[in-house]
N, C-alpha and C. Protein backbone atom coordinates (compact mmCIF):
# COMPACT_ATOMS: atom_id res chain seq x y z
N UNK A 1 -12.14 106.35 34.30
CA UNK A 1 -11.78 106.71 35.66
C UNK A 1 -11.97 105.50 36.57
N UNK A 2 -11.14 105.44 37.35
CA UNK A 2 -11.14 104.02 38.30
C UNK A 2 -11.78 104.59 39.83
N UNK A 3 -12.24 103.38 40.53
CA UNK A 3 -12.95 103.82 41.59
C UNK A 3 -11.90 103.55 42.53
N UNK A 4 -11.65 104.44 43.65
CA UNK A 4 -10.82 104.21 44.43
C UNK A 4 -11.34 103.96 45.76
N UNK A 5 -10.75 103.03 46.82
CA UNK A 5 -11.36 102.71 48.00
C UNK A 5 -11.61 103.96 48.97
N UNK A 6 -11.65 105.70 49.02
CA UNK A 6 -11.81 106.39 49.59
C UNK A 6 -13.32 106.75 49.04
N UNK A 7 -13.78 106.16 47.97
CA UNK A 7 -15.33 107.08 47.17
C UNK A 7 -16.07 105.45 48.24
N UNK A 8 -16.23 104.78 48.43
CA UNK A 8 -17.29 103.68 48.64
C UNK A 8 -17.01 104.11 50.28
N UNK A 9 -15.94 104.06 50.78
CA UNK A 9 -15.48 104.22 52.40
C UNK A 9 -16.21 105.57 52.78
N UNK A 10 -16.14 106.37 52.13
CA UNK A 10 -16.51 107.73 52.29
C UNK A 10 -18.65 107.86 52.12
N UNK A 11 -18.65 107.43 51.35
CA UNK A 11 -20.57 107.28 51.27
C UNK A 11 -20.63 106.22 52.68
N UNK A 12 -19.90 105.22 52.57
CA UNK A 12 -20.79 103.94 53.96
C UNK A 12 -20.49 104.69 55.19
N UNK A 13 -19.29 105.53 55.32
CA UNK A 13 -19.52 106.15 56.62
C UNK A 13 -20.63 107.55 56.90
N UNK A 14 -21.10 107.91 55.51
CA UNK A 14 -21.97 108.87 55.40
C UNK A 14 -22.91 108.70 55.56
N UNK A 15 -23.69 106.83 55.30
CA UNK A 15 -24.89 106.24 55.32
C UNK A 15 -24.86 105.85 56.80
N UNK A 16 -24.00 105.45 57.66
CA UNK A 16 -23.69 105.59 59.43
C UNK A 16 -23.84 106.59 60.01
N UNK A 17 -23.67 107.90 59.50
CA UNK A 17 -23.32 109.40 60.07
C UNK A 17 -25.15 109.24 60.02
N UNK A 18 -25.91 109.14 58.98
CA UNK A 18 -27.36 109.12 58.61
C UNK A 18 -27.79 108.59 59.53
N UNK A 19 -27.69 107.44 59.81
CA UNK A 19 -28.51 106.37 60.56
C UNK A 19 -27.90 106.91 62.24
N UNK A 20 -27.21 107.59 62.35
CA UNK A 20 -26.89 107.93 64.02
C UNK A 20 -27.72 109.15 64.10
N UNK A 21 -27.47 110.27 63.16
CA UNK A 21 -28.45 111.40 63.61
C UNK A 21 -29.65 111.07 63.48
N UNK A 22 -30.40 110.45 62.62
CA UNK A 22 -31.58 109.65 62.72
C UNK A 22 -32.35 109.05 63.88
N UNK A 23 -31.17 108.51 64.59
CA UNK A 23 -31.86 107.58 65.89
C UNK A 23 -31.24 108.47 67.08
N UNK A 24 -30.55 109.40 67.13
CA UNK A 24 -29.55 109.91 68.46
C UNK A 24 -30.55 110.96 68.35
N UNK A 25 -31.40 111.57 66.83
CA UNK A 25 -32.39 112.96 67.31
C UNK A 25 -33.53 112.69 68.66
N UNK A 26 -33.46 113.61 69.58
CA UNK A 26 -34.15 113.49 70.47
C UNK A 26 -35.59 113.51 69.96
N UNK A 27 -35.95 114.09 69.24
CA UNK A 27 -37.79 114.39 68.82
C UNK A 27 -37.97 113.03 68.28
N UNK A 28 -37.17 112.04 67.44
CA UNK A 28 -37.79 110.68 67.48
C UNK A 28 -38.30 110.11 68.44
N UNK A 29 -37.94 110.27 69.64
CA UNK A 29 -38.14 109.36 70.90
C UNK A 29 -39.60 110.32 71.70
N UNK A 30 -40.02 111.56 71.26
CA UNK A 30 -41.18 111.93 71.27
C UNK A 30 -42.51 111.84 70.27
N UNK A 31 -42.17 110.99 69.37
CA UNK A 31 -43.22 110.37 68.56
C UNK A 31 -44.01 109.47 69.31
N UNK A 32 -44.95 109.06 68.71
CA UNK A 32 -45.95 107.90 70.07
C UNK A 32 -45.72 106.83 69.22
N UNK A 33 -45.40 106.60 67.92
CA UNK A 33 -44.19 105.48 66.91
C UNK A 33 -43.24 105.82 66.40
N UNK A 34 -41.87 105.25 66.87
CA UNK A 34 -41.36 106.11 66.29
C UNK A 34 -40.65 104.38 65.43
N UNK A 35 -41.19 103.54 64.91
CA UNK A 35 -41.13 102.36 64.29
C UNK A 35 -40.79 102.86 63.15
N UNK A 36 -41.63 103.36 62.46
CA UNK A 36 -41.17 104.07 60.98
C UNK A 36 -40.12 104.03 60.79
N UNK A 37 -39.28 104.40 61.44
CA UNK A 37 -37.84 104.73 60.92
C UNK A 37 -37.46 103.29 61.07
N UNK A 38 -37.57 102.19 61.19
CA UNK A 38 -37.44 100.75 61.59
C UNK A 38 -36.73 100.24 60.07
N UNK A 39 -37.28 100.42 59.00
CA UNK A 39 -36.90 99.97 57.63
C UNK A 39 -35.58 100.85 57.50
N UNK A 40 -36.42 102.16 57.27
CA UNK A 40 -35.03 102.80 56.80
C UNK A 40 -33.69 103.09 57.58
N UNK A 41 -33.94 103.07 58.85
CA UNK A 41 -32.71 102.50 59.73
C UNK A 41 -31.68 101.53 59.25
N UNK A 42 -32.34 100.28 58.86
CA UNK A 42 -31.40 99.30 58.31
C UNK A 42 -31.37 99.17 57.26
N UNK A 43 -31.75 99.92 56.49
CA UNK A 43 -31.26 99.95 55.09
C UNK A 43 -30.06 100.81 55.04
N UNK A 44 -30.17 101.93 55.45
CA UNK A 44 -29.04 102.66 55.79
C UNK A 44 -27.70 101.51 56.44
N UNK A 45 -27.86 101.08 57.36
CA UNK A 45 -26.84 99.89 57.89
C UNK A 45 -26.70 99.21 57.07
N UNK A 46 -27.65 98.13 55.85
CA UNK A 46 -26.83 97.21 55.17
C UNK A 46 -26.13 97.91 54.15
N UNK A 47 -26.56 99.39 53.57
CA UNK A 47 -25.91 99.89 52.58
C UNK A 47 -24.06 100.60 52.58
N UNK A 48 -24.73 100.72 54.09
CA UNK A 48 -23.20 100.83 54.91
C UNK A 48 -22.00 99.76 54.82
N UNK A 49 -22.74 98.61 55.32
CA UNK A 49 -21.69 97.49 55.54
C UNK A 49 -20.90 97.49 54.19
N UNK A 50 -22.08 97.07 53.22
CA UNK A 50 -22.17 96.71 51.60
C UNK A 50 -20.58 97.55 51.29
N UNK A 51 -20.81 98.51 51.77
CA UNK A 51 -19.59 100.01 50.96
C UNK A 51 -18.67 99.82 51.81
N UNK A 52 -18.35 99.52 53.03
CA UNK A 52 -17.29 99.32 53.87
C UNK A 52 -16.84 98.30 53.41
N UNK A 53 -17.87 97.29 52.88
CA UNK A 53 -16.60 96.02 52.85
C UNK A 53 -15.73 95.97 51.28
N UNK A 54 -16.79 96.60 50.50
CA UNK A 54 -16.33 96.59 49.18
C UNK A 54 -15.16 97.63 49.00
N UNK A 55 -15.17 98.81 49.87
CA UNK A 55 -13.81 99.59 50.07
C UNK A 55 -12.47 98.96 50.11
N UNK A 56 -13.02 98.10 50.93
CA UNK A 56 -11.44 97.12 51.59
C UNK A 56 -11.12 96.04 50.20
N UNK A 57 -12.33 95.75 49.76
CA UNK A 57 -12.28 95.09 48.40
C UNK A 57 -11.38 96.23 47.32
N UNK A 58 -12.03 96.93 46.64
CA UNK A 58 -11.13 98.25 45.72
C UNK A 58 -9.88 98.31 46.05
N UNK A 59 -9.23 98.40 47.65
CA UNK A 59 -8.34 98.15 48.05
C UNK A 59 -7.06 97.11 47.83
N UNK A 60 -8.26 96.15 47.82
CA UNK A 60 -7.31 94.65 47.68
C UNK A 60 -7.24 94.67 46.31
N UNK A 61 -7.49 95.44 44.98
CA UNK A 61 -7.36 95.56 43.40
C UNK A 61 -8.79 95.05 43.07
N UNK A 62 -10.02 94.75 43.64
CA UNK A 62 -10.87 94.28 42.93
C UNK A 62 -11.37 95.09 42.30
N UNK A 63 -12.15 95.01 41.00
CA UNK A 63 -12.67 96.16 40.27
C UNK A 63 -13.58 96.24 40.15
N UNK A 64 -14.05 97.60 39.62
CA UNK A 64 -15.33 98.23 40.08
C UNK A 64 -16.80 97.02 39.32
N UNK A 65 -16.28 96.40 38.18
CA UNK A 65 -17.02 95.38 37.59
C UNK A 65 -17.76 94.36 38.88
N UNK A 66 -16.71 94.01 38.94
CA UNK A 66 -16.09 92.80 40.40
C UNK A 66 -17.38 93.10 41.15
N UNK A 67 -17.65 94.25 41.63
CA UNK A 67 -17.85 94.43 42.80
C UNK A 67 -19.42 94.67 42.59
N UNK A 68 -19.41 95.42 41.13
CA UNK A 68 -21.57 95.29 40.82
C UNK A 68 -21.83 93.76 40.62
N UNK A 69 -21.04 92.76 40.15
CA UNK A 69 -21.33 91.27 40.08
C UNK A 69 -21.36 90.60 41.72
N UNK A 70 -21.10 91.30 42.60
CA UNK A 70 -21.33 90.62 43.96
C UNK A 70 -22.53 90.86 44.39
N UNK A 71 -23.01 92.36 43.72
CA UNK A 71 -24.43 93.17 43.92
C UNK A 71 -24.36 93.32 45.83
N UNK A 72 -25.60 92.97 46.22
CA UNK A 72 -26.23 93.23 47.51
C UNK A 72 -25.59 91.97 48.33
N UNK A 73 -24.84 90.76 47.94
CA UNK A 73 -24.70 89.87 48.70
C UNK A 73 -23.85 90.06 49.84
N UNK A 74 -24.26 90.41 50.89
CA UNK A 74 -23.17 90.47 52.09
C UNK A 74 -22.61 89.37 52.79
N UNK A 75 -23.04 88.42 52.70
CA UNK A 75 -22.29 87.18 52.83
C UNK A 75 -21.38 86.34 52.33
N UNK A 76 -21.92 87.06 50.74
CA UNK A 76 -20.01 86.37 49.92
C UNK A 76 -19.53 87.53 50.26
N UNK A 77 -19.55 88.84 50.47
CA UNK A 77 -18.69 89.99 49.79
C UNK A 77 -18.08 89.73 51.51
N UNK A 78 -18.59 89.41 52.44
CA UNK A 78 -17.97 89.60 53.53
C UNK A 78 -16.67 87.89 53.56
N UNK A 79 -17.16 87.14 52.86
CA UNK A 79 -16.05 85.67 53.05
C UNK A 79 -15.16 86.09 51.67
N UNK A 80 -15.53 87.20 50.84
CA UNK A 80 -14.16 87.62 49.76
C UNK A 80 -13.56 88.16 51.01
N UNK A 81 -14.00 89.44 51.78
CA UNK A 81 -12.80 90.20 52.67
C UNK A 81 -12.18 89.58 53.23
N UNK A 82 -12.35 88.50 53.99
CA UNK A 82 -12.02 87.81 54.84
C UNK A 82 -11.17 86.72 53.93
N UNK A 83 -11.13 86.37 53.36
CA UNK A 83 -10.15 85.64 51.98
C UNK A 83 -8.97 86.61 51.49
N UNK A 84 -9.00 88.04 51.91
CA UNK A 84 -8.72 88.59 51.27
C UNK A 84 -7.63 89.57 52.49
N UNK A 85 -7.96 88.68 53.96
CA UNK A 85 -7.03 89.06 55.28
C UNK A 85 -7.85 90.39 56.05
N UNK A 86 -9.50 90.64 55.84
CA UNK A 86 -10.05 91.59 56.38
C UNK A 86 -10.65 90.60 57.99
N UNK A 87 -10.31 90.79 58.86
CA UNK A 87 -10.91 89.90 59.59
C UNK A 87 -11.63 91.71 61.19
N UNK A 88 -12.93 91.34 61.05
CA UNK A 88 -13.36 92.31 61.78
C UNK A 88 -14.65 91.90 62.80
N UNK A 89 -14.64 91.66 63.63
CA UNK A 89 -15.83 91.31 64.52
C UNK A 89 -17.54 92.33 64.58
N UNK A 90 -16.90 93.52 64.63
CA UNK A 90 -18.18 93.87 64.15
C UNK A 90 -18.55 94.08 62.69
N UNK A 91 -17.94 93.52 61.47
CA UNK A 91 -18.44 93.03 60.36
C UNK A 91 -18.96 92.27 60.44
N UNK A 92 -18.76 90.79 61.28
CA UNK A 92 -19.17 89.56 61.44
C UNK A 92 -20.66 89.87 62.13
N UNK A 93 -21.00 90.92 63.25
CA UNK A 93 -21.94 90.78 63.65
C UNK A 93 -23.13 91.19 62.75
N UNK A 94 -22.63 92.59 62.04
CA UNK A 94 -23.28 93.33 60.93
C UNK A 94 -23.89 92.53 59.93
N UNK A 95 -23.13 91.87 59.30
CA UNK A 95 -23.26 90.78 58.32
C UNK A 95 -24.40 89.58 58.61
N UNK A 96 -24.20 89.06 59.69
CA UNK A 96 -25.16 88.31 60.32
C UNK A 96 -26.29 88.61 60.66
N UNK A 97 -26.71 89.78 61.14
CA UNK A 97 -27.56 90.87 61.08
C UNK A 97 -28.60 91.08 59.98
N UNK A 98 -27.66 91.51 58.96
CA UNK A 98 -28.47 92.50 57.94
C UNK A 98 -28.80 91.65 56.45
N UNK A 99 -27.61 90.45 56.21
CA UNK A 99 -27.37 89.84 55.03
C UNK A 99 -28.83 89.53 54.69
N UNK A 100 -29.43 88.63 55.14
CA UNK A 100 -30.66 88.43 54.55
C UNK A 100 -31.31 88.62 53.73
N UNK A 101 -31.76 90.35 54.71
CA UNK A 101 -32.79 91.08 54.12
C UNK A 101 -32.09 92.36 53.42
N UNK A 102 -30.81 92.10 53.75
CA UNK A 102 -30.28 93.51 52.54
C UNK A 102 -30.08 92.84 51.47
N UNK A 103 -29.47 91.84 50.86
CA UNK A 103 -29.65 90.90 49.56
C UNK A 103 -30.95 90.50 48.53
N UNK A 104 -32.23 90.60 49.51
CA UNK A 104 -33.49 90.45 48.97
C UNK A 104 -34.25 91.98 48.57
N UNK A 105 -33.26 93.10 48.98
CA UNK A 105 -33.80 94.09 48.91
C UNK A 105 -34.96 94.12 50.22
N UNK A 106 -35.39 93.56 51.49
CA UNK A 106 -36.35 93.73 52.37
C UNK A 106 -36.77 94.73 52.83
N UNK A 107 -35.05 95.63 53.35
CA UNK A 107 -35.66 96.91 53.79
C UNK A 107 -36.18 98.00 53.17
N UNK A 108 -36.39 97.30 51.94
CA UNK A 108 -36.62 98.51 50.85
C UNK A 108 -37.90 99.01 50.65
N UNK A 109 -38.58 97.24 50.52
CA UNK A 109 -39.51 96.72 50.03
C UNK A 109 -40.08 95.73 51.13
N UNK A 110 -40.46 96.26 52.04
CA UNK A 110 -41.51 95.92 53.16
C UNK A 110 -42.36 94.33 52.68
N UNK A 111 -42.39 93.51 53.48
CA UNK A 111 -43.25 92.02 53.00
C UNK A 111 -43.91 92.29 54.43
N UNK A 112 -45.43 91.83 54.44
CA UNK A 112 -45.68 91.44 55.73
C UNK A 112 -45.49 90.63 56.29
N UNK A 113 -45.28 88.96 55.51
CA UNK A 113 -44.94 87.94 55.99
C UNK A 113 -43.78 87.96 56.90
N UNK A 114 -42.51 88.78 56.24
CA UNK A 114 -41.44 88.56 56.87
C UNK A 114 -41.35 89.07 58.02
N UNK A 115 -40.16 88.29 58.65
CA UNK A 115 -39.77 88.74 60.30
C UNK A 115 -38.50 89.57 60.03
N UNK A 116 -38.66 90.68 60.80
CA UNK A 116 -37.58 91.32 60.85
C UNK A 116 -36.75 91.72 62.30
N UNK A 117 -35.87 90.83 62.36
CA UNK A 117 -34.74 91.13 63.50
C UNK A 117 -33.91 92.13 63.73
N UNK A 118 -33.49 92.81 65.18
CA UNK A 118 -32.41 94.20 65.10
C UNK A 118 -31.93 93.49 66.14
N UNK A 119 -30.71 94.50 66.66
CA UNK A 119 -29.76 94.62 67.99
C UNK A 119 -30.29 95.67 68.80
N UNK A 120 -29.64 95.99 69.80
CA UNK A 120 -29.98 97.27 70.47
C UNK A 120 -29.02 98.45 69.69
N UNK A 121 -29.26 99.26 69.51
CA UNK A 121 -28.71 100.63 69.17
C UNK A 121 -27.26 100.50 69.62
N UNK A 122 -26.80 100.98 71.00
CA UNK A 122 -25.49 100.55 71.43
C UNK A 122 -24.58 99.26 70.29
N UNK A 123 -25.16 98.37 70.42
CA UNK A 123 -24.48 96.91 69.67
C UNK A 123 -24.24 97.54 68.45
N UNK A 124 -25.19 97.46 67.39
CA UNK A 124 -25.19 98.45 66.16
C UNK A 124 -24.13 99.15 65.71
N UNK A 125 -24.03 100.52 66.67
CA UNK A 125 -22.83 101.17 66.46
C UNK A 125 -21.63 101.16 67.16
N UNK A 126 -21.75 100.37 67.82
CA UNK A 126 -20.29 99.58 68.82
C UNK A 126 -19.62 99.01 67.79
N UNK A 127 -20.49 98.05 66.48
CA UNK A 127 -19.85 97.09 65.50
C UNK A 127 -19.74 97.82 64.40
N UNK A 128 -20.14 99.25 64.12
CA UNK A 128 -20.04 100.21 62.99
C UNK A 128 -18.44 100.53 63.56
N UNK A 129 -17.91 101.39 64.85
CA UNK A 129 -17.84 102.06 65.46
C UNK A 129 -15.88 101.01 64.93
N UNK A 130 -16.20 99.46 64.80
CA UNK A 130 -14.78 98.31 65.02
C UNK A 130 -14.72 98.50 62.98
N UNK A 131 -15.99 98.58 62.42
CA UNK A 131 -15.53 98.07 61.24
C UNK A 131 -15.00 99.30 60.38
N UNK A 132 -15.17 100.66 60.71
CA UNK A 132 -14.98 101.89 60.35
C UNK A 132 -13.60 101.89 61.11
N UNK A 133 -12.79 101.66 61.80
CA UNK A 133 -11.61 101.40 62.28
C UNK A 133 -10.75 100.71 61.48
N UNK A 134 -11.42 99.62 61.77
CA UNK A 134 -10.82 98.47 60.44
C UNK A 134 -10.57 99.03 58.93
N UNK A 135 -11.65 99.17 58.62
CA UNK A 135 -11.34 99.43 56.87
C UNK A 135 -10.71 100.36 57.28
N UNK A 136 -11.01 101.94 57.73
CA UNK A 136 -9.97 103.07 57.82
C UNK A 136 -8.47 102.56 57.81
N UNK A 137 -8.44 102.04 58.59
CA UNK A 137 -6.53 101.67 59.37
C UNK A 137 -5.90 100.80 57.82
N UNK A 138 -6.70 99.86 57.35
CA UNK A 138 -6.25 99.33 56.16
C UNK A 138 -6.08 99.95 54.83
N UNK A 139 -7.14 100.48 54.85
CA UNK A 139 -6.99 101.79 53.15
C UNK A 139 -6.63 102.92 53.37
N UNK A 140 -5.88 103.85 54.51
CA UNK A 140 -5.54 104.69 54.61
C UNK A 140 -6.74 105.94 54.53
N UNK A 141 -7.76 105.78 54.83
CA UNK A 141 -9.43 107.06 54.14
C UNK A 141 -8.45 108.35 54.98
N UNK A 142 -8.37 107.83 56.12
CA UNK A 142 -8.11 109.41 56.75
C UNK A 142 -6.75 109.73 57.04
N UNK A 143 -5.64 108.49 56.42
CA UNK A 143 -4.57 109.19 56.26
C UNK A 143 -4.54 110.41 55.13
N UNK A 144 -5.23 109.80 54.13
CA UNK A 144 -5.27 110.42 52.93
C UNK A 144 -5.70 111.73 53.05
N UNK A 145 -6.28 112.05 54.23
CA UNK A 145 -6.87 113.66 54.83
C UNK A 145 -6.13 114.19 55.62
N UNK A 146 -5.17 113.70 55.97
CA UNK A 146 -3.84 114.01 57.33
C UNK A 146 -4.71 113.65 58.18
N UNK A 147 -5.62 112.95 58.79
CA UNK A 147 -6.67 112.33 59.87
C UNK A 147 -6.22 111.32 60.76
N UNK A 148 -5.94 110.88 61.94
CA UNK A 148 -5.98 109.85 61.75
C UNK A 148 -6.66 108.72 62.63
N UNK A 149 -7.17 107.29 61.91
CA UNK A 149 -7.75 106.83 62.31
C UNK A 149 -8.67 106.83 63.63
N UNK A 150 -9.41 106.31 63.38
CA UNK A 150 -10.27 106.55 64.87
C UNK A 150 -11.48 106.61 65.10
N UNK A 151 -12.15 107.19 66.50
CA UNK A 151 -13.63 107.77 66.13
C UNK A 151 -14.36 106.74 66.24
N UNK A 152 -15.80 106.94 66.61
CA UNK A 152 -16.46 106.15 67.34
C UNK A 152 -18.19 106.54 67.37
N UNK A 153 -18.90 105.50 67.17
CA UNK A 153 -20.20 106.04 67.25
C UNK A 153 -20.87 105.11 68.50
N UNK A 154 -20.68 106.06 69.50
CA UNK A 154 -21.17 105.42 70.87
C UNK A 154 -22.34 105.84 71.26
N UNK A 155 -23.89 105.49 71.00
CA UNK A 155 -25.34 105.39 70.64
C UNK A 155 -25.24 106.07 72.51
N UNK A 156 -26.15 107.39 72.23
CA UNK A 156 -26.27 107.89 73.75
C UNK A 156 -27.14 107.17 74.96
N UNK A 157 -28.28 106.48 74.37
CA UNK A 157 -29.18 105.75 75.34
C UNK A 157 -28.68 104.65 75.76
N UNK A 158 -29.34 103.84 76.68
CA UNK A 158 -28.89 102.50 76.98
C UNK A 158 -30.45 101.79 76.85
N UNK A 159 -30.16 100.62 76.77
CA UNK A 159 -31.17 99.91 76.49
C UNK A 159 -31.43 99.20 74.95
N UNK A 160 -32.41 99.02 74.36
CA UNK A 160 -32.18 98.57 72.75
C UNK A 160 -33.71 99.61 72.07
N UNK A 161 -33.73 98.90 70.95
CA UNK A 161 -34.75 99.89 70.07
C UNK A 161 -35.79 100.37 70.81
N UNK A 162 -36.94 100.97 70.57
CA UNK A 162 -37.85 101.47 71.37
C UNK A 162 -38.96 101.62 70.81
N UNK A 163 -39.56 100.34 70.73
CA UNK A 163 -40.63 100.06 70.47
C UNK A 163 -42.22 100.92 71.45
N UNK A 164 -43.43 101.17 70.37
CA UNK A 164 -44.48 101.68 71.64
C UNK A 164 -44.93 100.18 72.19
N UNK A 165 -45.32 101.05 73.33
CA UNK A 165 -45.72 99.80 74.45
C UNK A 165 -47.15 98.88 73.78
């Protein structure tokens, strides 16, 4: 059985759908930390990108081999898409973002040494919000449902993460 670009498109927007009800639930923001969710937040996001971009990959004929030999690297898998005529700005930001420490496995596997960088919430899914557009409009996910393209994950707060004081 061959993998088709609607099974990888379909989980990374499921691992986004995760990471929005996650941070948009109001009772997080009544925790006195609500940091915890700090790892698994972006693990959810790099696992996202990872499947969005490799969708557009399946797309372009790469095969499912292809694509466990790129593993976790979001920095080649994002200069294959882009080789490959995917050109998306909030991939670029995502990528820049997350590559790092989603390649080393970080968010998985907590180091104390390391530093770990975010965006504000808004940014986040503003650049989920361009690259879920993108791949959609190119592989057809929600033509293939009579759907069409679109949709948007516009983070309700303003401001960025929310760290305790």
């Amino acid at each position: 059985m061959t993998l088709t670009p609607e099974e990888p498109y379909s989980v990374a927007k499921g691992y986004v759908q995760s990471a929005y009800a996650m941070m948009a639930n109001p009772y997080r923001l009544q925790l006195p930390d609500d940091t915890t969710f700090f790892m698994a937040f972006h693990m959810l996001c790099g696992f996202a990108v990872e499947l969005y971009l490799k969708a557009y990959l399946v797309h372009r004929g790469f095969s499912e081999r292809h694509l466990k030999d790129l593993g976790h690297h979001l920095l080649k898998i994002r200069e294959l898409c882009v080789s490959e005529g995917l050109h998306d700005s909030g991939a670029d930001m995502l990528v820049g973002l997350l590559a790092r420490h989603h390649k080393g496995l970080n968010y998985r596997y907590m180091k104390r040494e390391t530093s770990y960088q975010t965006e504000s919430l808004r940014t986040i899914f503003s650049a989920f919000s361009s690259l879920d557009r993108t791949v959609d409009g190119a592989i057809g996910a929600s033509a293939a449902r009579g759907k069409a393209v679109g949709g948007r994950w516009d983070f309700p707060l303003d401001g960025s993460w929310r760290f305790p004081e």
